[in-house]
C-alpha atoms as a PDB file:
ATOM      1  CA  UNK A   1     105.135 123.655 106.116  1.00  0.00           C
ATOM      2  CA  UNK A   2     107.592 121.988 108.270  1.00  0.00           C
ATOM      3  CA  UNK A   3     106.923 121.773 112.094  1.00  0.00           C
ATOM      4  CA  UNK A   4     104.411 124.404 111.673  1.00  0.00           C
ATOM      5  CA  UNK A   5     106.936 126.750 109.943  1.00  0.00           C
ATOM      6  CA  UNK A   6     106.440 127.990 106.294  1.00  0.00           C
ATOM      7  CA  UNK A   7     109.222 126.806 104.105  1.00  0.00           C
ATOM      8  CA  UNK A   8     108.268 128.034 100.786  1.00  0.00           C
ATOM      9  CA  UNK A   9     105.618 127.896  98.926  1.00  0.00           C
ATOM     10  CA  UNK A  10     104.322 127.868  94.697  1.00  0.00           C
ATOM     11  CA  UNK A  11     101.594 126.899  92.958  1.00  0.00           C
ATOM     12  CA  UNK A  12     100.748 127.273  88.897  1.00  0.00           C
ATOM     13  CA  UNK A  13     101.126 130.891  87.249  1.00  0.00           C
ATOM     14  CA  UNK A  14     100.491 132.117  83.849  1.00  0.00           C
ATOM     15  CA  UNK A  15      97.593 129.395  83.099  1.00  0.00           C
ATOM     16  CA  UNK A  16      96.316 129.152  79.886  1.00  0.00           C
ATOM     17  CA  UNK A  17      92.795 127.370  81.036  1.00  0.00           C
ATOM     18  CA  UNK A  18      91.599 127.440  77.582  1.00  0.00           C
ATOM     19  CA  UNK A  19      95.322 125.336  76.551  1.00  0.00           C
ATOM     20  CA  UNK A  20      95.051 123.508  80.182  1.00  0.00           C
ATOM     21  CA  UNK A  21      98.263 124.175  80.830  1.00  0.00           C
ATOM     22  CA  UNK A  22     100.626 126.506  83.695  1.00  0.00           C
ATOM     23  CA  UNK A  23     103.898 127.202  84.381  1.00  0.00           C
ATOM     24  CA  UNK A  24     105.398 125.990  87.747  1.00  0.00           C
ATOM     25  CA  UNK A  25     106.018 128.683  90.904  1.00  0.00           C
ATOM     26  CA  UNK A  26     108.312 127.585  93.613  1.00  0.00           C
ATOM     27  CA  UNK A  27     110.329 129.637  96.255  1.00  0.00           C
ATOM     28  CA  UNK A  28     111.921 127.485  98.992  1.00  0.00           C
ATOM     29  CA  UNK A  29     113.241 128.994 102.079  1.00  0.00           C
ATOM     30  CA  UNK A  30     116.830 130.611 101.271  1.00  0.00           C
ATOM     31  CA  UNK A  31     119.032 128.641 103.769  1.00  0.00           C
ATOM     32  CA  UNK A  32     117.500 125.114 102.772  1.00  0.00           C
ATOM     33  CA  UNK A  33     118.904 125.759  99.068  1.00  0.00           C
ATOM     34  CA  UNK A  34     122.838 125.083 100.756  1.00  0.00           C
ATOM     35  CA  UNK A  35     121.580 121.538 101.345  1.00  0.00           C
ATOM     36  CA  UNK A  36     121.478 120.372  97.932  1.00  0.00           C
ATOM     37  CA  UNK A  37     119.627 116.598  99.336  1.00  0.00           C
ATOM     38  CA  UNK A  38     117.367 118.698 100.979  1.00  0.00           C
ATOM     39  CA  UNK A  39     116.385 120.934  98.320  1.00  0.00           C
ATOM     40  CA  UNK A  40     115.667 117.815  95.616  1.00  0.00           C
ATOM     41  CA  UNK A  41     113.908 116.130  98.358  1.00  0.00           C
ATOM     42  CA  UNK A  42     111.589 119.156  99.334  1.00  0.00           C
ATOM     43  CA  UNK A  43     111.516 119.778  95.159  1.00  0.00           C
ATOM     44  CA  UNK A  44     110.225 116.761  94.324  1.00  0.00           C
ATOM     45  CA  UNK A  45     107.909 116.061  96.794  1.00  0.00           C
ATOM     46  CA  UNK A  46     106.365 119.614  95.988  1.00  0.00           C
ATOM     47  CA  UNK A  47     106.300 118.513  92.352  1.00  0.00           C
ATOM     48  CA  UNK A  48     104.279 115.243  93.100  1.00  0.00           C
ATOM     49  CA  UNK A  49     101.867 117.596  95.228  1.00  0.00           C
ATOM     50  CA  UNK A  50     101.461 119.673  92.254  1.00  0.00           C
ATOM     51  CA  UNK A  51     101.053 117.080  89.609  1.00  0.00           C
ATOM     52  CA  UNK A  52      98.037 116.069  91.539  1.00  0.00           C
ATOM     53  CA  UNK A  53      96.311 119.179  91.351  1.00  0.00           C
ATOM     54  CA  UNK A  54      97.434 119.716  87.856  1.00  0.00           C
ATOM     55  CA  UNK A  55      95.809 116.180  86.341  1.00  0.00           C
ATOM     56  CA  UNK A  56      93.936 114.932  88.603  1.00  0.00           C
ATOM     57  CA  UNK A  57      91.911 118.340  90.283  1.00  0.00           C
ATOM     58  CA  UNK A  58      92.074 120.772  86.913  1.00  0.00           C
ATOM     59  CA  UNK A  59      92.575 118.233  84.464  1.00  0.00           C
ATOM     60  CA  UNK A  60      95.780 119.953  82.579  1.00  0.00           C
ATOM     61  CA  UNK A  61      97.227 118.173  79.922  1.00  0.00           C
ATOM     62  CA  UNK A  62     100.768 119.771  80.922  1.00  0.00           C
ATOM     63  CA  UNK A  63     102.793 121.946  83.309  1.00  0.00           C
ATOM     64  CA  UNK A  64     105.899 123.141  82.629  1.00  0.00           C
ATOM     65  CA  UNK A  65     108.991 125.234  84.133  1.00  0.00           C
ATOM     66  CA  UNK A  66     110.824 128.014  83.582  1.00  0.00           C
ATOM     67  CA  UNK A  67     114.517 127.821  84.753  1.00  0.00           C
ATOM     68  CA  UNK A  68     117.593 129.629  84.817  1.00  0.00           C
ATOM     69  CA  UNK A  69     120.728 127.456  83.858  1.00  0.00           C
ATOM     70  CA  UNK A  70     122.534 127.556  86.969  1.00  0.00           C
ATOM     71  CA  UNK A  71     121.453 124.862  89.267  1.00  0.00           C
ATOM     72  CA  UNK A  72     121.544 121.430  87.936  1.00  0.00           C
ATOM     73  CA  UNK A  73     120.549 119.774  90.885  1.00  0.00           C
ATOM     74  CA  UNK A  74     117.255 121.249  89.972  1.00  0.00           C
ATOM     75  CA  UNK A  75     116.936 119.939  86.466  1.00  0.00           C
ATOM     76  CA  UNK A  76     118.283 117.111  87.476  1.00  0.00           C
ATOM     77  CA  UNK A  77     114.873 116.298  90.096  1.00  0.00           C
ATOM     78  CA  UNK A  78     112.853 117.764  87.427  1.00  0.00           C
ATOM     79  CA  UNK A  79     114.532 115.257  84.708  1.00  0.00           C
ATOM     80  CA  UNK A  80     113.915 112.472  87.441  1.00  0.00           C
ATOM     81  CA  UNK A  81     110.382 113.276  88.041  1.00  0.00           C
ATOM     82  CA  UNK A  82     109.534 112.789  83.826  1.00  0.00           C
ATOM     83  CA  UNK A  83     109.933 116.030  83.236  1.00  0.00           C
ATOM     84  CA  UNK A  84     111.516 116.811  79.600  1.00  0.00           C
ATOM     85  CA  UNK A  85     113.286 119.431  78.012  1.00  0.00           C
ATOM     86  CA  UNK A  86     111.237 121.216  75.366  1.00  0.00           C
ATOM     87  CA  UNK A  87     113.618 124.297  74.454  1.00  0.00           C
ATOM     88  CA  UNK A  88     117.081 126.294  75.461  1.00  0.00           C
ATOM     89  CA  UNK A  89     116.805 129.853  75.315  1.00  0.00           C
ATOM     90  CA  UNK A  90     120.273 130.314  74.450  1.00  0.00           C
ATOM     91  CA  UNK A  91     121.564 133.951  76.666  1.00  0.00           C
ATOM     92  CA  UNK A  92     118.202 135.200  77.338  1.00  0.00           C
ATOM     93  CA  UNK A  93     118.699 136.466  80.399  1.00  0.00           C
ATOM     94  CA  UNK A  94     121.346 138.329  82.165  1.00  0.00           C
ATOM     95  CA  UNK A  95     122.295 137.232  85.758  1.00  0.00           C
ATOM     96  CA  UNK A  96     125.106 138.916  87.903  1.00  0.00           C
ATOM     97  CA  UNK A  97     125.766 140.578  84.378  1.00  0.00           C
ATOM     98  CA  UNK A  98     126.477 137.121  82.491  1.00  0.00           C
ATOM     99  CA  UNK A  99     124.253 135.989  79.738  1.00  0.00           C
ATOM    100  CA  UNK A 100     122.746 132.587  81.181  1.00  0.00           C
ATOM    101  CA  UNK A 101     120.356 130.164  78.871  1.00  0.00           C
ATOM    102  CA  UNK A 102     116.775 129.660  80.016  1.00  0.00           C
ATOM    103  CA  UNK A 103     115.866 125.657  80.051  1.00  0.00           C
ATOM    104  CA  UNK A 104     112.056 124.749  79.633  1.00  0.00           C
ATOM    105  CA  UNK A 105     110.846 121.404  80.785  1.00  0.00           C
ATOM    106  CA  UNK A 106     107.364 120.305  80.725  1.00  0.00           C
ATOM    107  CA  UNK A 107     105.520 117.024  81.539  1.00  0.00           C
ATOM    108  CA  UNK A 108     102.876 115.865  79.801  1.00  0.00           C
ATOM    109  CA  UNK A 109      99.686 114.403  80.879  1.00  0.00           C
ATOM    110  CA  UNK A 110     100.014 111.153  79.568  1.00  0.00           C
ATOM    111  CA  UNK A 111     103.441 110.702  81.434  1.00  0.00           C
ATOM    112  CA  UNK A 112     101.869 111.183  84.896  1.00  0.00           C
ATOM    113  CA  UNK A 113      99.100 109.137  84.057  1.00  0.00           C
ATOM    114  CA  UNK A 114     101.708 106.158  82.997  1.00  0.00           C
ATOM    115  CA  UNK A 115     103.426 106.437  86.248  1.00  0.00           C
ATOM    116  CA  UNK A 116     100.188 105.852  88.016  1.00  0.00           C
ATOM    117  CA  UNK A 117      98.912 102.731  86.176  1.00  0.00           C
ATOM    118  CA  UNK A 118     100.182  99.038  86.376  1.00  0.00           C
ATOM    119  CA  UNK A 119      99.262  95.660  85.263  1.00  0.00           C
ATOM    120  CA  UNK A 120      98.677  92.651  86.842  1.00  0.00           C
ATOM    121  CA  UNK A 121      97.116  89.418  85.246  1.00  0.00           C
ATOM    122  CA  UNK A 122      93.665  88.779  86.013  1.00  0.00           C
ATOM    123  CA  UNK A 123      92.760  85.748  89.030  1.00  0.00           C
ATOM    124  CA  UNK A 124      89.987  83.825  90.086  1.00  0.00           C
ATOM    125  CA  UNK A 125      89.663  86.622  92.442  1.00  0.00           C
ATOM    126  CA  UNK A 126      88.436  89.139  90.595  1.00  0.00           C
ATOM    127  CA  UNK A 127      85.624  87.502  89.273  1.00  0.00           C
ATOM    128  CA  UNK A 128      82.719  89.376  91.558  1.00  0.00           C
ATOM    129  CA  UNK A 129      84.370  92.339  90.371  1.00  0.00           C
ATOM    130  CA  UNK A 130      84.550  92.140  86.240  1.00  0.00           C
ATOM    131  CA  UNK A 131      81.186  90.731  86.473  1.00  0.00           C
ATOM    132  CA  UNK A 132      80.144  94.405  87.974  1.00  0.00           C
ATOM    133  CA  UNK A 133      81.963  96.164  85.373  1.00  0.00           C
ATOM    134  CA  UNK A 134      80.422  94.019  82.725  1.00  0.00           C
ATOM    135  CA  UNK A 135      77.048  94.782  83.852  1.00  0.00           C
ATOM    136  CA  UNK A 136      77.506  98.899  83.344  1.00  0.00           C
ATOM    137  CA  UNK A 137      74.958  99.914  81.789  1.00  0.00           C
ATOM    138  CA  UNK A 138      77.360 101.504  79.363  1.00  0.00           C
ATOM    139  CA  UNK A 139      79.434  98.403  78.998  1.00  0.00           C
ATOM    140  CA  UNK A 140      76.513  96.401  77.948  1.00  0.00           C
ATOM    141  CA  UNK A 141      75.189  99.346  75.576  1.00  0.00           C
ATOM    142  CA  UNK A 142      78.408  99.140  73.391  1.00  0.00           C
ATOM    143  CA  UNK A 143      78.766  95.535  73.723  1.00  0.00           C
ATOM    144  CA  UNK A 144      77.395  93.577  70.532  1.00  0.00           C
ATOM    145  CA  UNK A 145      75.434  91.439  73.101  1.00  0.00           C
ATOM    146  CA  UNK A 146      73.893  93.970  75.091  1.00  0.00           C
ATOM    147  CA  UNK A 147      71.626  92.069  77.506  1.00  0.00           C
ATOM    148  CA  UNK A 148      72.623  91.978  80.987  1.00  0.00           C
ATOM    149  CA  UNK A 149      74.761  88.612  81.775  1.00  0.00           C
ATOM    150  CA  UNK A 150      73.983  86.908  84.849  1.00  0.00           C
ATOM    151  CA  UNK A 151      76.228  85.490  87.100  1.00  0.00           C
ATOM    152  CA  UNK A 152      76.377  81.365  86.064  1.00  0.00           C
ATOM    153  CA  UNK A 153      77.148  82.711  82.372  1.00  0.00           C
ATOM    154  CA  UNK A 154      79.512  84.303  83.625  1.00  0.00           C
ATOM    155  CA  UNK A 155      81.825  82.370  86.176  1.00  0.00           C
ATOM    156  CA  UNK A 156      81.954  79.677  83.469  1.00  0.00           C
ATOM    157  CA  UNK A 157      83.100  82.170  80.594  1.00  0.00           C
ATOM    158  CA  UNK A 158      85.294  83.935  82.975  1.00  0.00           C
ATOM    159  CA  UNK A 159      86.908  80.768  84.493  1.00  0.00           C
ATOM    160  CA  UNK A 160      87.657  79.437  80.417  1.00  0.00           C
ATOM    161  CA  UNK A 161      88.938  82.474  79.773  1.00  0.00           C
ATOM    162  CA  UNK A 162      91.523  82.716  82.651  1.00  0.00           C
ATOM    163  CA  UNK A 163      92.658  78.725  81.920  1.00  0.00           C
ATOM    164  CA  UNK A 164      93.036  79.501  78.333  1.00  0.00           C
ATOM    165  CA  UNK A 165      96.959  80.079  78.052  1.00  0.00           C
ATOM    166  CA  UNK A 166      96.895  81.229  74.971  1.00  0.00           C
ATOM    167  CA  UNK A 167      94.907  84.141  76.237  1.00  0.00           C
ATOM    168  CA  UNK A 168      95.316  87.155  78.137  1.00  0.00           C
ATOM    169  CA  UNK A 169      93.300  88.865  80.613  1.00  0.00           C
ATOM    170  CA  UNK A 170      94.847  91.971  82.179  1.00  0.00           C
ATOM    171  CA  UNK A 171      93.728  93.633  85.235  1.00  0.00           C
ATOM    172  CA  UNK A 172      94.648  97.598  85.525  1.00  0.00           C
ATOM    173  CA  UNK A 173      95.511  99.260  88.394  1.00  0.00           C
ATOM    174  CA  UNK A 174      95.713 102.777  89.197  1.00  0.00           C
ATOM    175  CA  UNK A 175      98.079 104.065  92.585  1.00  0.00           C
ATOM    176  CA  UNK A 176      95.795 106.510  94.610  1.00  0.00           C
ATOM    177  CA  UNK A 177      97.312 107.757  97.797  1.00  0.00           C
ATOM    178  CA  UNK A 178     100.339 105.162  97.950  1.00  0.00           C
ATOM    179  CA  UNK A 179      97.957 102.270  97.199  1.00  0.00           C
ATOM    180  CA  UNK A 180      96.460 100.482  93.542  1.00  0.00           C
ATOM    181  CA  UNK A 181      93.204  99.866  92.943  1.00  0.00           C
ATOM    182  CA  UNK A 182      91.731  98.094  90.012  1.00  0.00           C
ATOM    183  CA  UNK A 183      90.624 100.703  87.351  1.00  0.00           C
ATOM    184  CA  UNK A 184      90.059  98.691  84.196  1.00  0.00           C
ATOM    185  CA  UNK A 185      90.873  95.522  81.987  1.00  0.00           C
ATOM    186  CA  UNK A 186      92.227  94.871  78.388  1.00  0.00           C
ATOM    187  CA  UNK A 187      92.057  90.939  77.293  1.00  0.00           C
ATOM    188  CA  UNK A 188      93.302  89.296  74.106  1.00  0.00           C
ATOM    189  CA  UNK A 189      91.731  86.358  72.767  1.00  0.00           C
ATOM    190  CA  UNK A 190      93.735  83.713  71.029  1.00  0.00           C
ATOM    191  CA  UNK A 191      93.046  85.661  67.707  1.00  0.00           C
ATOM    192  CA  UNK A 192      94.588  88.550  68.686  1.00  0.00           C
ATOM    193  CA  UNK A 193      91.053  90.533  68.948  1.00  0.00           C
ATOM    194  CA  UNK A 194      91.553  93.270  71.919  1.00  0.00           C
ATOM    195  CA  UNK A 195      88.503  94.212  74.022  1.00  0.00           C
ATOM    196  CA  UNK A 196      89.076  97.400  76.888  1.00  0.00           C
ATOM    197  CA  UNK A 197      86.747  98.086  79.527  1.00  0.00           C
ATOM    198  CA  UNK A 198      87.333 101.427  82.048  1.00  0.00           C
ATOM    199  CA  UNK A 199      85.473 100.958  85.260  1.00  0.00           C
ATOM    200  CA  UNK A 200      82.666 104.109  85.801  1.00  0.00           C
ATOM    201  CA  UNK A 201      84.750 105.460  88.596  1.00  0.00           C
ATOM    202  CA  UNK A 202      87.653 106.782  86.122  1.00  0.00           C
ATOM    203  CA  UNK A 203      85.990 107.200  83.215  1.00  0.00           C
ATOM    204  CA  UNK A 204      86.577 110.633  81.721  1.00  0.00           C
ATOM    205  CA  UNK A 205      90.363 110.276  83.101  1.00  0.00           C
ATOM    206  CA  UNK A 206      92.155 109.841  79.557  1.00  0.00           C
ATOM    207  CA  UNK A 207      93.163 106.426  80.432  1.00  0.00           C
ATOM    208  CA  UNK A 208      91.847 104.148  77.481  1.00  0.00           C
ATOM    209  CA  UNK A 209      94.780 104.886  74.893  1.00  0.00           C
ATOM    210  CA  UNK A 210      97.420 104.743  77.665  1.00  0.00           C
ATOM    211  CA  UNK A 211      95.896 101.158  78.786  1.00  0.00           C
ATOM    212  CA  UNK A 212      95.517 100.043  75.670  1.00  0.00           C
ATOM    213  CA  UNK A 213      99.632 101.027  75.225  1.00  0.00           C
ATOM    214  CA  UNK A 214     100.285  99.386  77.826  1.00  0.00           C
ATOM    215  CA  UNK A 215      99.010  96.101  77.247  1.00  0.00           C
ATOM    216  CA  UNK A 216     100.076  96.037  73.629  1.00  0.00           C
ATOM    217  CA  UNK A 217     103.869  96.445  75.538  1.00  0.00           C
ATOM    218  CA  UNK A 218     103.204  93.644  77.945  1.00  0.00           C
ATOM    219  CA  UNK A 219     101.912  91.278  75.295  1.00  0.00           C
ATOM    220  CA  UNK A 220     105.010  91.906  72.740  1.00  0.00           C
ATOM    221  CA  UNK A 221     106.948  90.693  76.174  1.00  0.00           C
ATOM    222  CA  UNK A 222     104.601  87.494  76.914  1.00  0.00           C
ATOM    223  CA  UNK A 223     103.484  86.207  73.063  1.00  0.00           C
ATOM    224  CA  UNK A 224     105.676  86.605  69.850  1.00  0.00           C
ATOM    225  CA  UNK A 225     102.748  85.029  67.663  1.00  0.00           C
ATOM    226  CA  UNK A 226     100.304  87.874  67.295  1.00  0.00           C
ATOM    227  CA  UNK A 227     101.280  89.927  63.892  1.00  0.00           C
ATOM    228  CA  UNK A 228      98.300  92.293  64.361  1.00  0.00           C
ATOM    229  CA  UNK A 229      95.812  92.819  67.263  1.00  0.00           C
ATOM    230  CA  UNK A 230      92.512  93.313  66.347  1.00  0.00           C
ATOM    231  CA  UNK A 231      89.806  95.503  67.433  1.00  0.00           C
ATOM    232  CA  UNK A 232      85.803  96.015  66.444  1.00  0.00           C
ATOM    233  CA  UNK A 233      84.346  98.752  67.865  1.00  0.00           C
ATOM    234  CA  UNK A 234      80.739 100.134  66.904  1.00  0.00           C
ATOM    235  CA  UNK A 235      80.091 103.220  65.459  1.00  0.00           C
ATOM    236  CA  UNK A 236      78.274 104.826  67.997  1.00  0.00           C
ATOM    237  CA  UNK A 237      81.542 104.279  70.684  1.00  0.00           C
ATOM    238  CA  UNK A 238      83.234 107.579  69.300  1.00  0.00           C
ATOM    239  CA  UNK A 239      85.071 107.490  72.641  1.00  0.00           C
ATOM    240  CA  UNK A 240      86.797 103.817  71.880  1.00  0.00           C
ATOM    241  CA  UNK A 241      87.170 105.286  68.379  1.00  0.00           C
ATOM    242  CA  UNK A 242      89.429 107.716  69.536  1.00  0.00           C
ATOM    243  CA  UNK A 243      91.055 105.947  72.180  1.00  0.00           C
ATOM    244  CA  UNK A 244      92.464 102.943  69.405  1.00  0.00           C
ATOM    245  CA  UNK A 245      93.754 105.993  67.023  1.00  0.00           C
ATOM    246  CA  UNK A 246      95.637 107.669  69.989  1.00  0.00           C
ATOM    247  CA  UNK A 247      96.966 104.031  70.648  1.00  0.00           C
ATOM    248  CA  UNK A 248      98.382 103.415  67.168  1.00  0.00           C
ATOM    249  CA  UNK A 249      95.491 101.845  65.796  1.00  0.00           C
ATOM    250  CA  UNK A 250      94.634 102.341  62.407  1.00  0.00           C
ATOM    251  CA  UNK A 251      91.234 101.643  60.632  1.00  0.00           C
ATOM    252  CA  UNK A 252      90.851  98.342  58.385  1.00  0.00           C
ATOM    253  CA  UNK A 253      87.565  99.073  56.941  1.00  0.00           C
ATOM    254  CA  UNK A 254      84.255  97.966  58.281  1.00  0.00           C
ATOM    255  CA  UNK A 255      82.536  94.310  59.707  1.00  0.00           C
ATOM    256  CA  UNK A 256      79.807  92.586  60.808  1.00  0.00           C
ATOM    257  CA  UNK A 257      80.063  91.368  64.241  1.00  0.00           C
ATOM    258  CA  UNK A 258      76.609  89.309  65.490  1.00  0.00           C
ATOM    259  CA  UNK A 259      74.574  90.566  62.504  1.00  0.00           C
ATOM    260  CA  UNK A 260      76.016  94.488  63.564  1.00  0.00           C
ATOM    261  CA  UNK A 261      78.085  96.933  61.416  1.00  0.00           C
ATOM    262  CA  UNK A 262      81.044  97.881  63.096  1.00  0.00           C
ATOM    263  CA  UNK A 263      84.543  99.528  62.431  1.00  0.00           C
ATOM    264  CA  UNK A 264      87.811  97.607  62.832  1.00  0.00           C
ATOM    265  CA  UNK A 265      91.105  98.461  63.570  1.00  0.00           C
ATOM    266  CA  UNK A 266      94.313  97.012  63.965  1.00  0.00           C
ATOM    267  CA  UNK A 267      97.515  97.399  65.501  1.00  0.00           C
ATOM    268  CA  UNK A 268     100.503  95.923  63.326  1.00  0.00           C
ATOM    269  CA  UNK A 269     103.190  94.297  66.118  1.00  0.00           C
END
């Protein structure tokens, strides 16, 4: 809608719900295709609309497009937006009798999700706020200390931690409606041992592995003296489990952490 006119309109078509997945619909008002600004700006803004819906409301892990080759300015939004070219139908189809290629793009889950996360380093701050996340019941039921930590014990750990410099505490944030808002944390100790937390809010969202990536990038950037990071995970945390494999992580056999089994995994830098 523009000044309570309907310029177009689209939506998702041929969904597989059982792939998560749907091809993109879009028909914009004929005259405001001449203006090729207009178009990519009224394109891509639709596209951001419908990436919301897509990841956030139906949880899809992609959508993709189905496009004639005859309008670059189109692929070239889609191309800017992270879309990526999965195939070229070479003459499929036939348009003012000339045999034109059909160009698929598609963007993936993971991409969106990327776009909406950044990191920041961890302050004095945010101290009221880790402590919560700590405390989740969850958190504390994978921990290998799993009693609730109260609030001394924690202001001086958390303090040491943040004036250790050869340590790294990582806040991440997630954009939501133009703003960021913390959604997790990934430290390293000095070791190179990695420990992730997602806050309860956006658990469920897929963002563990792509956090974990993240960090792992930052830290090649900040410290040169890590050859592996380290992670020990127990065995009941299949979700962490899977999270470190879809991160690069690969298992190094088994430990005992505080008298507990546990599996560990590294990352080789």
């Amino acid at each position: 809608m523009y000044q309570g006119q309907c310029i177009g309109y689209g939506g998702l078509v041929h969904i597989a719900w059982a792939d998560r997945n749907g091809e993109i619909s879009f028909l914009l008002e004929t005259s405001r295709n001449s203006n090729i600004a207009l178009f990519q700006h009224e394109w891509a803004t639709y596209l951001n609309l419908l990436q919301l819906i897509a990841f956030d409301d139906l949880r899809f892990e992609k959508i993709y497009t189905y496009a004639y080759d005859i309008r670059p300015h189109l692929i070239e939004t889609l191309e800017q937006q992270g879309f990526v070219q999965e195939a070229r139908l070479k003459r499929h189809v036939f348009i003012d009798d000339k045999a034109t290629d059909v160009l698929i793009h598609a963007l993936f889950r993971e991409f969106y999700q990327v776009k909406l996360l950044r990191l920041r380093p961890a302050s004095i701050q945010d101290d009221k706020l880790v402590y919560e996340w700590l405390n989740d019941r969850l958190v504390r039921q994978m921990s290998f200390s799993s009693e609730p930590i109260d609030w001394e014990t924690h202001k001086q750990w958390f303090d040491n931690y943040l004036n250790n410099t050869k340590q790294y505490y990582l806040i991440v944030e997630i954009e939501q409606m133009q703003q960021y808002y913390p959604c997790g944390q990934v430290r390293f100790d000095e070791n190179g041992e990695i420990g992730i937390l997602i806050a309860p809010t956006y658990r469920g969202m897929g963002l563990a592995s792509i956090c974990l990536k993240l960090s792992i990038d930052y830290i090649r950037q900040e410290n040169n003296s890590y050859k592996q990071i380290i992670a020990h995970i127990k065995h009941a945390n299949k979700s962490s489990i899977k999270a470190f494999e879809r991160a690069g992580f690969v298992s190094n056999g088994f430990d005992i952490i505080k008298n507990q089994d546990c599996l560990k995994y590294v990352y080789y830098i």
